[in-house]
Protein backbone atom coordinates (compact mmCIF):
# COMPACT_ATOMS: atom_id res chain seq x y z
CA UNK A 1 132.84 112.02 41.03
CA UNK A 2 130.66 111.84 43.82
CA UNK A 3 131.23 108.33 44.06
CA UNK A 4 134.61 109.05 44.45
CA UNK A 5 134.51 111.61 47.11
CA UNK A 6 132.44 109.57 48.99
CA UNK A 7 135.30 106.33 49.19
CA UNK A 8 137.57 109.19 50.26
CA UNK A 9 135.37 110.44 52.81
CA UNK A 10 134.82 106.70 54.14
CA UNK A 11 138.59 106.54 54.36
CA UNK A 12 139.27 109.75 56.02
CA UNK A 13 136.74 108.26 58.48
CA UNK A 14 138.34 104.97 58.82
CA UNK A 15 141.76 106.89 59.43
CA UNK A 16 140.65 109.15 61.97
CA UNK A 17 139.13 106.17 63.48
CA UNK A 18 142.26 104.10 63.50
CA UNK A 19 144.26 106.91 64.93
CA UNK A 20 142.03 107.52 67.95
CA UNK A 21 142.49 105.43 71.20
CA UNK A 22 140.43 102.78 71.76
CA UNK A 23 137.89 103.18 74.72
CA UNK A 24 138.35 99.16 75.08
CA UNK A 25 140.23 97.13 77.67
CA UNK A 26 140.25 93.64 77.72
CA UNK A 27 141.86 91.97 80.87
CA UNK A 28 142.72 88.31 81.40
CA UNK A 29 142.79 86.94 84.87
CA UNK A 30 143.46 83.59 86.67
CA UNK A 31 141.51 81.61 89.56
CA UNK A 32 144.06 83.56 92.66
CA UNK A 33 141.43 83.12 95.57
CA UNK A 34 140.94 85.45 97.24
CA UNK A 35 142.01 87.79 95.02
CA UNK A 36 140.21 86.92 91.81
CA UNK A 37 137.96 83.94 91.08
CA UNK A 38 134.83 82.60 88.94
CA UNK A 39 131.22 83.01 90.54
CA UNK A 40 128.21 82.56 88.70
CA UNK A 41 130.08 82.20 86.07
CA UNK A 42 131.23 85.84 86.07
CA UNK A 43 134.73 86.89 87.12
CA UNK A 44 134.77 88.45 90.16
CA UNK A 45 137.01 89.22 93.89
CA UNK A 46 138.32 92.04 95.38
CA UNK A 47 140.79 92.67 92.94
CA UNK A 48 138.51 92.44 90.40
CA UNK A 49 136.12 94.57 92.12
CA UNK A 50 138.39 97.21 92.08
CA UNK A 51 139.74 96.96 88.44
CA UNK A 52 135.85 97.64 87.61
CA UNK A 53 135.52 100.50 89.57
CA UNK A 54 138.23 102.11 87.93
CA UNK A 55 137.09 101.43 84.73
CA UNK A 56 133.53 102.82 85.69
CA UNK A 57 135.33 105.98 87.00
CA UNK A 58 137.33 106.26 84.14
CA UNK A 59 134.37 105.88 81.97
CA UNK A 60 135.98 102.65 80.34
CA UNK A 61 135.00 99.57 78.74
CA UNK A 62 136.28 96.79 80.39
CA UNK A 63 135.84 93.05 79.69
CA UNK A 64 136.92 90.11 81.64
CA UNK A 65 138.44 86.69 81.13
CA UNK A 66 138.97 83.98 83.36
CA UNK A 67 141.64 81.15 82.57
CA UNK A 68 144.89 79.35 83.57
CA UNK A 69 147.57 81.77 83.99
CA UNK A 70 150.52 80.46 81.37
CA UNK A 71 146.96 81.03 78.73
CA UNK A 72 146.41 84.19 80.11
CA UNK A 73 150.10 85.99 79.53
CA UNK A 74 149.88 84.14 75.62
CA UNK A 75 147.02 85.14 75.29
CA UNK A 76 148.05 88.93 76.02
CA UNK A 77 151.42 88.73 74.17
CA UNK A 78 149.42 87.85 71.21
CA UNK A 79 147.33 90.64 71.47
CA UNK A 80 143.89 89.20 72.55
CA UNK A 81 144.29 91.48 75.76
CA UNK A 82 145.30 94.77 76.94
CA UNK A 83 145.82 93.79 80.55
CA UNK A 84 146.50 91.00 83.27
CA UNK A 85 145.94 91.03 86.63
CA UNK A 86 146.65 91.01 89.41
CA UNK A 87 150.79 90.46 88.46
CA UNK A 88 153.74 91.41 90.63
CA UNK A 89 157.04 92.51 89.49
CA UNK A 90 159.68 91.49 88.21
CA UNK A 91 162.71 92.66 85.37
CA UNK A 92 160.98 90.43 82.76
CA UNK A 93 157.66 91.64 82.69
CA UNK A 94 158.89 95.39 83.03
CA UNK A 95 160.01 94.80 79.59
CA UNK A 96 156.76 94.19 78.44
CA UNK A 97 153.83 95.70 80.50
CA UNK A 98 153.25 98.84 82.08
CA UNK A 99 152.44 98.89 85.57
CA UNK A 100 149.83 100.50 86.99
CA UNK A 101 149.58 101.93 90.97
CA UNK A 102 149.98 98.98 93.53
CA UNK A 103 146.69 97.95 94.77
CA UNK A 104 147.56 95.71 97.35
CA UNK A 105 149.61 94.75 99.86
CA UNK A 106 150.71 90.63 100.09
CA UNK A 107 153.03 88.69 101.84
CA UNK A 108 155.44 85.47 100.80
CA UNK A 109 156.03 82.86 103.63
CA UNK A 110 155.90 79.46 104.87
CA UNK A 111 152.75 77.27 106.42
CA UNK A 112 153.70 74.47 107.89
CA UNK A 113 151.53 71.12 109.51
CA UNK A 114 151.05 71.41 112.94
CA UNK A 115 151.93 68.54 113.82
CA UNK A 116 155.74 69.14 113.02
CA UNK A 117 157.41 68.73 116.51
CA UNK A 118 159.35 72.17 116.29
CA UNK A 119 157.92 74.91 114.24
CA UNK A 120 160.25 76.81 112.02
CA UNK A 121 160.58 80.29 113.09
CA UNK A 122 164.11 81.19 111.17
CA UNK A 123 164.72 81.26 107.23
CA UNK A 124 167.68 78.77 108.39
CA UNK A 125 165.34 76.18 110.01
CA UNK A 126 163.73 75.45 106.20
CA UNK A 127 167.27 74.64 104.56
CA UNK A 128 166.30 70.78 104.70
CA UNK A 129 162.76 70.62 104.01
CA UNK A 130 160.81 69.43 100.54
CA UNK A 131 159.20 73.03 99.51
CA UNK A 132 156.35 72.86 97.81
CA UNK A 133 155.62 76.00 95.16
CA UNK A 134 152.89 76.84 92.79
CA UNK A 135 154.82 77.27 89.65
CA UNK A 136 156.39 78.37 87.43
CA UNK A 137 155.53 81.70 88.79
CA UNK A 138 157.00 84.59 90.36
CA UNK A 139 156.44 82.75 93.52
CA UNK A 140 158.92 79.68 92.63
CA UNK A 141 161.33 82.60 91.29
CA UNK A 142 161.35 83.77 94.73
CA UNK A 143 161.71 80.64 96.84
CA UNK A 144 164.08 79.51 93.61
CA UNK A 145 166.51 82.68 95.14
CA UNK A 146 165.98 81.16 98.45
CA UNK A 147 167.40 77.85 97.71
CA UNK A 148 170.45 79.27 96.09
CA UNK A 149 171.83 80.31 99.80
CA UNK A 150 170.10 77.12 101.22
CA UNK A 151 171.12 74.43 98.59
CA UNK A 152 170.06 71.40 100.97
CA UNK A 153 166.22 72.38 100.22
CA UNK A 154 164.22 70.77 98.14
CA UNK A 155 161.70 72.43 96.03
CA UNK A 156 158.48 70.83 94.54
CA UNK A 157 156.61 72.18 91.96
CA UNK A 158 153.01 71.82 91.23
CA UNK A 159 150.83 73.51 88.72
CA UNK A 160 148.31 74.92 91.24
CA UNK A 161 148.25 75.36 94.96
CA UNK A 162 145.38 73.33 95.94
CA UNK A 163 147.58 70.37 95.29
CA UNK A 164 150.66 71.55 97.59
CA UNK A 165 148.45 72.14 100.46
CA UNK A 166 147.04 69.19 100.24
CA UNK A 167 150.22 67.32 100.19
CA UNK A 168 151.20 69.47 103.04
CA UNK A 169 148.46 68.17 105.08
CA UNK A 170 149.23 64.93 104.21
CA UNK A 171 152.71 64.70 105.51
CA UNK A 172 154.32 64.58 101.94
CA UNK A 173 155.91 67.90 102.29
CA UNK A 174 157.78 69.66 105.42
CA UNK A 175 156.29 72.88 103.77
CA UNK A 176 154.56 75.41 101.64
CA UNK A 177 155.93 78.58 100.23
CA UNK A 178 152.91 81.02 99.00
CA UNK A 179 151.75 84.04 99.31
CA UNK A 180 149.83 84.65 102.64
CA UNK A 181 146.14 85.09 101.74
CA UNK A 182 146.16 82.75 98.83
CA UNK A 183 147.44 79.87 101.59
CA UNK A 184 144.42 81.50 103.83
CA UNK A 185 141.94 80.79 100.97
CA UNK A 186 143.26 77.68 99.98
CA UNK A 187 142.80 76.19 103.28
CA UNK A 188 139.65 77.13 103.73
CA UNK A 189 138.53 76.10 100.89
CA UNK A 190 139.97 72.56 101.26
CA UNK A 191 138.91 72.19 104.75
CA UNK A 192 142.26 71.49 106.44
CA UNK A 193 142.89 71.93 109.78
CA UNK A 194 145.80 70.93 110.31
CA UNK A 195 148.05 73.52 108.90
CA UNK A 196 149.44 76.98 110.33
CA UNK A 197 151.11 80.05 108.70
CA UNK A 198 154.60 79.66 110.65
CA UNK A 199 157.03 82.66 108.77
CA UNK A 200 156.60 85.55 107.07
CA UNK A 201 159.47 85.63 104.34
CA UNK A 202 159.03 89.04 101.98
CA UNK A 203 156.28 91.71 101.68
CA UNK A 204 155.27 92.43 98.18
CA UNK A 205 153.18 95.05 95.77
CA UNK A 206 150.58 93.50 93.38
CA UNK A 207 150.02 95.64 90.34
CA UNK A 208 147.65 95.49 87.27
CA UNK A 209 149.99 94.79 84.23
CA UNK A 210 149.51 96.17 80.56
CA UNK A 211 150.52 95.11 77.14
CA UNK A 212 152.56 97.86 76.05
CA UNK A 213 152.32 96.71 72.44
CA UNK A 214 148.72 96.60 72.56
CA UNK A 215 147.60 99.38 75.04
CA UNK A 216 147.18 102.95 74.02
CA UNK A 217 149.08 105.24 76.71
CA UNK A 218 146.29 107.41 77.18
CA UNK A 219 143.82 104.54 78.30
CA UNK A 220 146.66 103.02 80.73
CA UNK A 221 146.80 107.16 81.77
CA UNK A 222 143.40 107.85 82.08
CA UNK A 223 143.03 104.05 83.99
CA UNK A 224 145.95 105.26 86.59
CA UNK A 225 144.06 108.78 87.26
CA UNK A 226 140.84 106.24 88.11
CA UNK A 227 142.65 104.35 90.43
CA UNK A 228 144.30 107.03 92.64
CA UNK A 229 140.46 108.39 92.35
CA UNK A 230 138.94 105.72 94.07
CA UNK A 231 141.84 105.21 96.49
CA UNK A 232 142.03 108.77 97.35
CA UNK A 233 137.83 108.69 98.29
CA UNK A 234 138.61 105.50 100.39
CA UNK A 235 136.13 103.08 97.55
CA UNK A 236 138.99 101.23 97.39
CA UNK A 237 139.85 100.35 100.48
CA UNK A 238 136.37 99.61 101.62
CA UNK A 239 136.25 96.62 98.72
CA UNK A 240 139.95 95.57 100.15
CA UNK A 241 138.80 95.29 103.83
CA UNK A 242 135.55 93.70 103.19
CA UNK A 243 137.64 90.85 102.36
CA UNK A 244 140.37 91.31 104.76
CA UNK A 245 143.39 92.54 102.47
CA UNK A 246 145.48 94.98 102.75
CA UNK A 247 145.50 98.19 100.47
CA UNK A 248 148.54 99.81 99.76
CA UNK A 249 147.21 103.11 99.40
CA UNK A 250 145.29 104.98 101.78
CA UNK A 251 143.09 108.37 100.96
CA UNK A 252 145.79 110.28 102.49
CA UNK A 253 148.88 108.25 100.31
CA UNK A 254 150.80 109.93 98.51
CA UNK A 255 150.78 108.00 95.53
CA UNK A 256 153.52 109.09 93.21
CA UNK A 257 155.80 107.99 96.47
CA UNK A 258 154.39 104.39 96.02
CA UNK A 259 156.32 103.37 93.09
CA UNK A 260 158.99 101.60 93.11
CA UNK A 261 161.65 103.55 90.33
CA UNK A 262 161.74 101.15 87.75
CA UNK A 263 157.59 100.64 87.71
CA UNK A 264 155.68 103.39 85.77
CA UNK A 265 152.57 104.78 87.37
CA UNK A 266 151.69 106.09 84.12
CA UNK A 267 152.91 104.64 80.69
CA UNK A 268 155.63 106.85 79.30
């Protein structure tokens, strides 16, 4: 008898257990200099910075992956993480992750070599150039939406950026399409001088994306009440300028007038 009582105590525990939320988030991230990157060997960036402090605020445990992007989203529908970051949006992914406040600011355009004779200062002036476009990625969606009114350009693909700058510089391509800073990083980090951001195309929110199969509400909650914390006391933003990015929220944002009405702050 007491042996019995005992298994059924073990199982009441394991129940209760089961049934609360876990205080575990695991996120899975890509090399997006200068937004997140390896160092050391740990994962680290601005972005990353910030997804930290939030979890320290929110008193959370939060683990961190590194890895190719396509390996990072299977990884995450298959339930070996909670969250991916940093992710902007789009009808797709709304169908599968919640969205938590926009962090920061970012820009799509065009660089360009310098020595093209006339730079490119309309959408209109890009209808005959070979794009290249790190892909497939929300990025090549965009510039894909482009081309439909512009079917004369070209688009190149390559599976990471480093490689279409590079061709850039060359002279293989007329242009690049990428987001702002990334194109900032990437040429620094390459050492070309011979390219130029020439148009700024679209100005977009980056989120932090979770699983909603996988993620308890009340973590992605408690996560979203951390992040308007540290925005609200201006952490936040000091991490974001430090690197010279722009934060979408300020200490005096509103931020339930940041979302965009199809992106939940907090999961439903």
């Amino acid at each position: 008898m007491k042996t019995f009582f005992l298994v059924l105590a073990t199982i009441s525990a394991t129940i209760c257990l089961a049934s609360e939320p876990s205080n575990t988030l695991i996120f899975n991230t890509q090399d997006f200099r200068p937004f997140t990157y390896l160092q050391n060997g740990e994962v680290t960036g601005p972005a990353t910075s910030i997804v930290k402090l939030a979890c320290e605020t929110a008193r959370i445990d939060c683990r961190f992956h590194l890895m190719e992007w396509p390996t990072a989203i299977k990884e995450a529908k298959a339930g070996q993480a909670h969250g991916l970051f940093v992710v902007g949006w789009n009808e797709d992914r709304n169908q599968w992750l919640y969205y938590s406040l926009p962090i920061i600011r970012g820009e799509y355009g065009f660089f360009t070599n310098v020595q093209t004779p006339d730079e490119p200062k309309t959408l209109t002036e890009y209808q005959h150039h070979n794009v290249g476009v790190y892909g497939p990625s929300n990025l090549a969606n965009s510039l894909q939406k482009i081309q439909k009114a512009m079917p004369s350009m070209r688009i190149s693909m390559f599976e990471d950026d480093s490689t279409a700058f590079q061709q850039l510089s060359e002279g293989k391509l007329d242009s690049v399409y990428s987001n702002r800073d990334v194109g900032y990083a990437m040429i620094r980090e390459l050492g070309l001088s011979n390219l130029r951001y020439s148009m700024h195309q679209k100005q977009l929110n980056y989120y932090i994306g979770f699983m909603k199969e996988y993620t308890p509400r009340k973590l992605v909650n408690r996560f979203n009440h951390a992040l308007k914390v540290i925005f609200r006391d201006g952490q936040a933003q000091k991490i974001l300028s430090a690197h010279q990015l722009e934060p979408i929220m300020t200490s005096q944002s509103n931020s339930s007038d940041l979302l965009q009405t199809n992106v939940a702050a907090t999961a439903p």
